[in-house]
N, C-alpha and C. Protein backbone atom coordinates (compact mmCIF):
# COMPACT_ATOMS: atom_id res chain seq x y z
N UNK A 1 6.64 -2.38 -22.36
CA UNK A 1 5.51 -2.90 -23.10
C UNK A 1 4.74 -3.87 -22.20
N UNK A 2 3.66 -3.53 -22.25
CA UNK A 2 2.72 -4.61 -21.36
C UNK A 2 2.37 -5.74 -22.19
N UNK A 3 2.35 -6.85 -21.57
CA UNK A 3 2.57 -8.28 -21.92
C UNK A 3 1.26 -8.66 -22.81
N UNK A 4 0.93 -9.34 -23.67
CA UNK A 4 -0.40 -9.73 -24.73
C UNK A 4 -1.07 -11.10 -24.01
N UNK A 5 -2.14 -10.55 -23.97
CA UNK A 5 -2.87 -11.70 -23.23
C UNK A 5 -4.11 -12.13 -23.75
N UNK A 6 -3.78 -13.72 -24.28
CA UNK A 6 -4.62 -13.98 -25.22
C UNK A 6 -5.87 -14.31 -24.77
N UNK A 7 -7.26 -14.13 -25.43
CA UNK A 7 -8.31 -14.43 -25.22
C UNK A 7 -9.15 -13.06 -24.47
N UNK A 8 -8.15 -11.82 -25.09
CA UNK A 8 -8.97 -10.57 -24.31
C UNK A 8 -8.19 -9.39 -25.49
N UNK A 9 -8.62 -8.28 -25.79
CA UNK A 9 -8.73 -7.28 -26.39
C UNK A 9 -7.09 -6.53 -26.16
N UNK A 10 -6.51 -6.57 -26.59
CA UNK A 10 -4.88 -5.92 -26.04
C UNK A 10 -5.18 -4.39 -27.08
N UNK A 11 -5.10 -3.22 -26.72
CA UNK A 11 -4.80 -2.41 -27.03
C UNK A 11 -3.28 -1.77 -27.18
N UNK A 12 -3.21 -1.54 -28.46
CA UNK A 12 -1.48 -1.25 -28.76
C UNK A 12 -1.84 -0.01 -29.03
N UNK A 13 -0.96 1.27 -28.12
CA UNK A 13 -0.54 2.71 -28.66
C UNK A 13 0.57 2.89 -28.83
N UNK A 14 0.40 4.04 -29.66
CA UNK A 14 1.90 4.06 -30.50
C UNK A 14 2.45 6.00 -30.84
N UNK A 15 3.07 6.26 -31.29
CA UNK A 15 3.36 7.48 -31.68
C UNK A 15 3.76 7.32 -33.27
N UNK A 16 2.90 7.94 -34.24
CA UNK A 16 3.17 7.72 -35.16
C UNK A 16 4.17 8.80 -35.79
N UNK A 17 5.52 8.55 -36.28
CA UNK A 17 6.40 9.48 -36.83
C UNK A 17 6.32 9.84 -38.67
N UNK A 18 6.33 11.02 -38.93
CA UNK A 18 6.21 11.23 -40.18
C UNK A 18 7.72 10.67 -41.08
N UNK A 19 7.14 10.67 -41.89
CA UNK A 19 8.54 9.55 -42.76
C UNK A 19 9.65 10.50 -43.50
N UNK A 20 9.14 11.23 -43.67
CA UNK A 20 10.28 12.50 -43.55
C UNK A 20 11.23 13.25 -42.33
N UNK A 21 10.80 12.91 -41.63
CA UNK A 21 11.37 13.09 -39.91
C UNK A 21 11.01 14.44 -39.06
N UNK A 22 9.87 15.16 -39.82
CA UNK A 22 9.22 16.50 -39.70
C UNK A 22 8.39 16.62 -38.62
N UNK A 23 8.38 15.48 -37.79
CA UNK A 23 7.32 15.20 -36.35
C UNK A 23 6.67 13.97 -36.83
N UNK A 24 5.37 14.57 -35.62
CA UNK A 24 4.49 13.59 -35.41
C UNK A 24 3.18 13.84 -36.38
N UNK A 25 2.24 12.33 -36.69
CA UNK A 25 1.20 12.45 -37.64
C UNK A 25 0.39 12.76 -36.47
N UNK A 26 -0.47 13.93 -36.74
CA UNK A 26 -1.63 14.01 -35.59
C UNK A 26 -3.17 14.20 -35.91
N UNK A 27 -3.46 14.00 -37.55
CA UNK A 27 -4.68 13.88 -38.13
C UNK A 27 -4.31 12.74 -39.15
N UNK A 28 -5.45 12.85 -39.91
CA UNK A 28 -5.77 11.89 -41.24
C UNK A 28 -6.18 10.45 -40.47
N UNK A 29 -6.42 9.85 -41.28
CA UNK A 29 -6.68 8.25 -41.43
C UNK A 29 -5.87 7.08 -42.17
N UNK A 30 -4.50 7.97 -42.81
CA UNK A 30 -3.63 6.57 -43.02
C UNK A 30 -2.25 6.22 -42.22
N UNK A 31 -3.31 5.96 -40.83
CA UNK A 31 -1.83 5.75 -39.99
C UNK A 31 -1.85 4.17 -40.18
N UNK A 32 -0.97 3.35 -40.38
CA UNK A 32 -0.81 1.91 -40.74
C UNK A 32 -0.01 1.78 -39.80
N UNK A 33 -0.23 0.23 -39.50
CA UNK A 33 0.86 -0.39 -39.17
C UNK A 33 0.55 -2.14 -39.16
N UNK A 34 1.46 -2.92 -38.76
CA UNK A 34 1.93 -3.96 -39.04
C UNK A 34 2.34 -5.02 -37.97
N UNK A 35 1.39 -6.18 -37.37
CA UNK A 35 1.91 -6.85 -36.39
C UNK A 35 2.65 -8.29 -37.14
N UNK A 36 3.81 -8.46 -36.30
CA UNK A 36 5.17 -9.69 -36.99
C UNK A 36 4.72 -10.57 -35.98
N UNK A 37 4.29 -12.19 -36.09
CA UNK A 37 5.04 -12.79 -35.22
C UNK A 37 5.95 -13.64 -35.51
N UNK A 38 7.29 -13.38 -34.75
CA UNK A 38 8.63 -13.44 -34.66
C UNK A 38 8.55 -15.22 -34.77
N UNK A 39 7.76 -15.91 -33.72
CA UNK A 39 7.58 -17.17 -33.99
C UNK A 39 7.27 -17.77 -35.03
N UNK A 40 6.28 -17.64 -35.38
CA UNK A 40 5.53 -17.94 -36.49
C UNK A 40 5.80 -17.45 -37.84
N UNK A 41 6.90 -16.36 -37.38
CA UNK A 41 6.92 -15.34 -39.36
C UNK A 41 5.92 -15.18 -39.69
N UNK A 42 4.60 -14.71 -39.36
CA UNK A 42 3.81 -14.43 -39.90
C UNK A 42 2.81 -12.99 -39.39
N UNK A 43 2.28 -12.42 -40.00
CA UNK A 43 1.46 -11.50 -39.66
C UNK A 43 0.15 -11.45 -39.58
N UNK A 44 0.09 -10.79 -38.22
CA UNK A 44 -1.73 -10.21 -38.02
C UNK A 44 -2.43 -10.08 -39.37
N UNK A 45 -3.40 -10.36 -39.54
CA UNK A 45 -4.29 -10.06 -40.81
C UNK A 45 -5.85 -8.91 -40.49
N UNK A 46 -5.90 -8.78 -39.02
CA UNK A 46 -6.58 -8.62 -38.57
C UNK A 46 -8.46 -9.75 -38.21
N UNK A 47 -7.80 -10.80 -38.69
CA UNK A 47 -8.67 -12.00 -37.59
C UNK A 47 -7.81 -13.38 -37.75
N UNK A 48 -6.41 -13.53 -38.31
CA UNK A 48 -5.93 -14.34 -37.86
C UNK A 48 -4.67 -14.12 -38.38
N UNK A 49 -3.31 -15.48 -38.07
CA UNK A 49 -1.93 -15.07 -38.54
C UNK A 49 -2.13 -15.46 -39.97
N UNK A 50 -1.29 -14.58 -40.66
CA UNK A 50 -0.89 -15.38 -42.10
C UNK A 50 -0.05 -13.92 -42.98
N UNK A 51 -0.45 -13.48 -44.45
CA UNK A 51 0.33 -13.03 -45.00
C UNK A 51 0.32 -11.45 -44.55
N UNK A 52 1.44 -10.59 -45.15
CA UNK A 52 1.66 -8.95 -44.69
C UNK A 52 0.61 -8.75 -44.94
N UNK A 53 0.00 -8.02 -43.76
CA UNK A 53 -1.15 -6.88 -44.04
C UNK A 53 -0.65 -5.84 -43.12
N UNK A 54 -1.49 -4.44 -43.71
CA UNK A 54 -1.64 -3.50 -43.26
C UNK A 54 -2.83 -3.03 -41.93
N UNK A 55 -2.29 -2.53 -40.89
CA UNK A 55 -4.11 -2.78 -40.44
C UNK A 55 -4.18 -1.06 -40.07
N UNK A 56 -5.02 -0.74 -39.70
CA UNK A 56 -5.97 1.03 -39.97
C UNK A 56 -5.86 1.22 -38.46
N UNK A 57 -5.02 1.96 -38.12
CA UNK A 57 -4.98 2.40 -36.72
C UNK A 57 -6.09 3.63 -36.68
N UNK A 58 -6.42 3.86 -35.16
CA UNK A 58 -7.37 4.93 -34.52
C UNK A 58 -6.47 6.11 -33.74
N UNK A 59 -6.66 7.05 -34.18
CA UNK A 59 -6.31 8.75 -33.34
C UNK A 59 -6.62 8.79 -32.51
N UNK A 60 -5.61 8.48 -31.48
CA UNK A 60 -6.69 9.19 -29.38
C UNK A 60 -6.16 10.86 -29.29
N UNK A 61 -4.78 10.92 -29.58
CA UNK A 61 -4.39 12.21 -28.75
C UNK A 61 -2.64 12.61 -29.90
N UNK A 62 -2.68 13.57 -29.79
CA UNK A 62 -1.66 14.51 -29.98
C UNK A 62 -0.54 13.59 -30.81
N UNK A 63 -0.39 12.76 -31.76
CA UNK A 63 0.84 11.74 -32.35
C UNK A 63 0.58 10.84 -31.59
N UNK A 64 -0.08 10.61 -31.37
CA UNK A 64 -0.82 9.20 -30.39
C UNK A 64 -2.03 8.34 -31.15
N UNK A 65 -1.60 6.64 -31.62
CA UNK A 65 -2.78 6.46 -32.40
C UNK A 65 -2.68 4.82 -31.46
N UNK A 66 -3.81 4.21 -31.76
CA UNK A 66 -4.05 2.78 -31.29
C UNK A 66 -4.72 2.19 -32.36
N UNK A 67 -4.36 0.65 -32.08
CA UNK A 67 -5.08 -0.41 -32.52
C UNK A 67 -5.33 -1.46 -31.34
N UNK A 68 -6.83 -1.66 -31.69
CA UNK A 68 -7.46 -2.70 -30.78
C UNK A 68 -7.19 -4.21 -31.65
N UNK A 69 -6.49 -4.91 -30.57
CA UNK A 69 -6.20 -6.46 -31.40
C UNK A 69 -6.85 -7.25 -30.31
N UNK A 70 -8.13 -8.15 -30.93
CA UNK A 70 -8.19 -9.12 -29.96
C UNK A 70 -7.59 -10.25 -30.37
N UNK A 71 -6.91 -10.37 -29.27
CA UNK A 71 -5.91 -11.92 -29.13
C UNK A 71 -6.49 -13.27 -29.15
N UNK A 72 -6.72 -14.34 -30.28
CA UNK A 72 -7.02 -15.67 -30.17
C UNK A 72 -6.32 -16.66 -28.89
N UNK A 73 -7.23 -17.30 -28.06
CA UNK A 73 -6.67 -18.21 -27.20
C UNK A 73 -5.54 -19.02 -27.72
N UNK A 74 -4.73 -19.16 -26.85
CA UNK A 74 -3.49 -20.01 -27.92
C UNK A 74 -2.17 -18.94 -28.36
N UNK A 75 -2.39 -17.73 -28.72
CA UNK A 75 -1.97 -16.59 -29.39
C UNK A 75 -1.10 -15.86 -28.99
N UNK A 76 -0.79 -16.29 -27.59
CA UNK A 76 -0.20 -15.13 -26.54
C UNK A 76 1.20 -15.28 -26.63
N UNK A 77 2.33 -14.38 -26.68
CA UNK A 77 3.69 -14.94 -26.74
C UNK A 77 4.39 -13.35 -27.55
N UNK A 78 5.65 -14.10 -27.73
CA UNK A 78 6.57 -12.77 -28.67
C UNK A 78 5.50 -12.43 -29.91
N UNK A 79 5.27 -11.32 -29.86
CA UNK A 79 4.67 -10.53 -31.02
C UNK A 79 5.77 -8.97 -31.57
């Protein structure tokens, strides 16, 4: 995993697995997911830390999805 570096755009990809264990998701629009920080107990909201949210990942390729997180100065650490 490449390191989060705050005060710039960190792109997270991922492979999203179907929850039945039948493969990979490789269409639609409800790929979710969920950033923890371990420090803080708290989660991404998508513009700052605080309670569980869900955030809307993007489709690049084949079971391959991303989310663009830009990182607040200050922010950088175990995620």
């Amino acid at each position: 995993m490449q390191p989060i570096i705050e005060g710039r755009t960190n792109r997270l990809r991922y492979v999203a697995e179907k929850r039945d264990g039948s493969g990979v998701v490789t269409s639609g629009t409800n790929v979710k997911l969920k950033i923890h920080n371990i420090t803080k107990d708290q989660y991404w909201t998508g513009t700052s830390w605080g309670t569980e949210t869900e955030l809307t990942a993007t489709h690049l390729a084949n079971g391959v999805w991303y989310y663009d997180w830009d990182v607040p100065d200050g922010d950088a650490g175990d995620k």
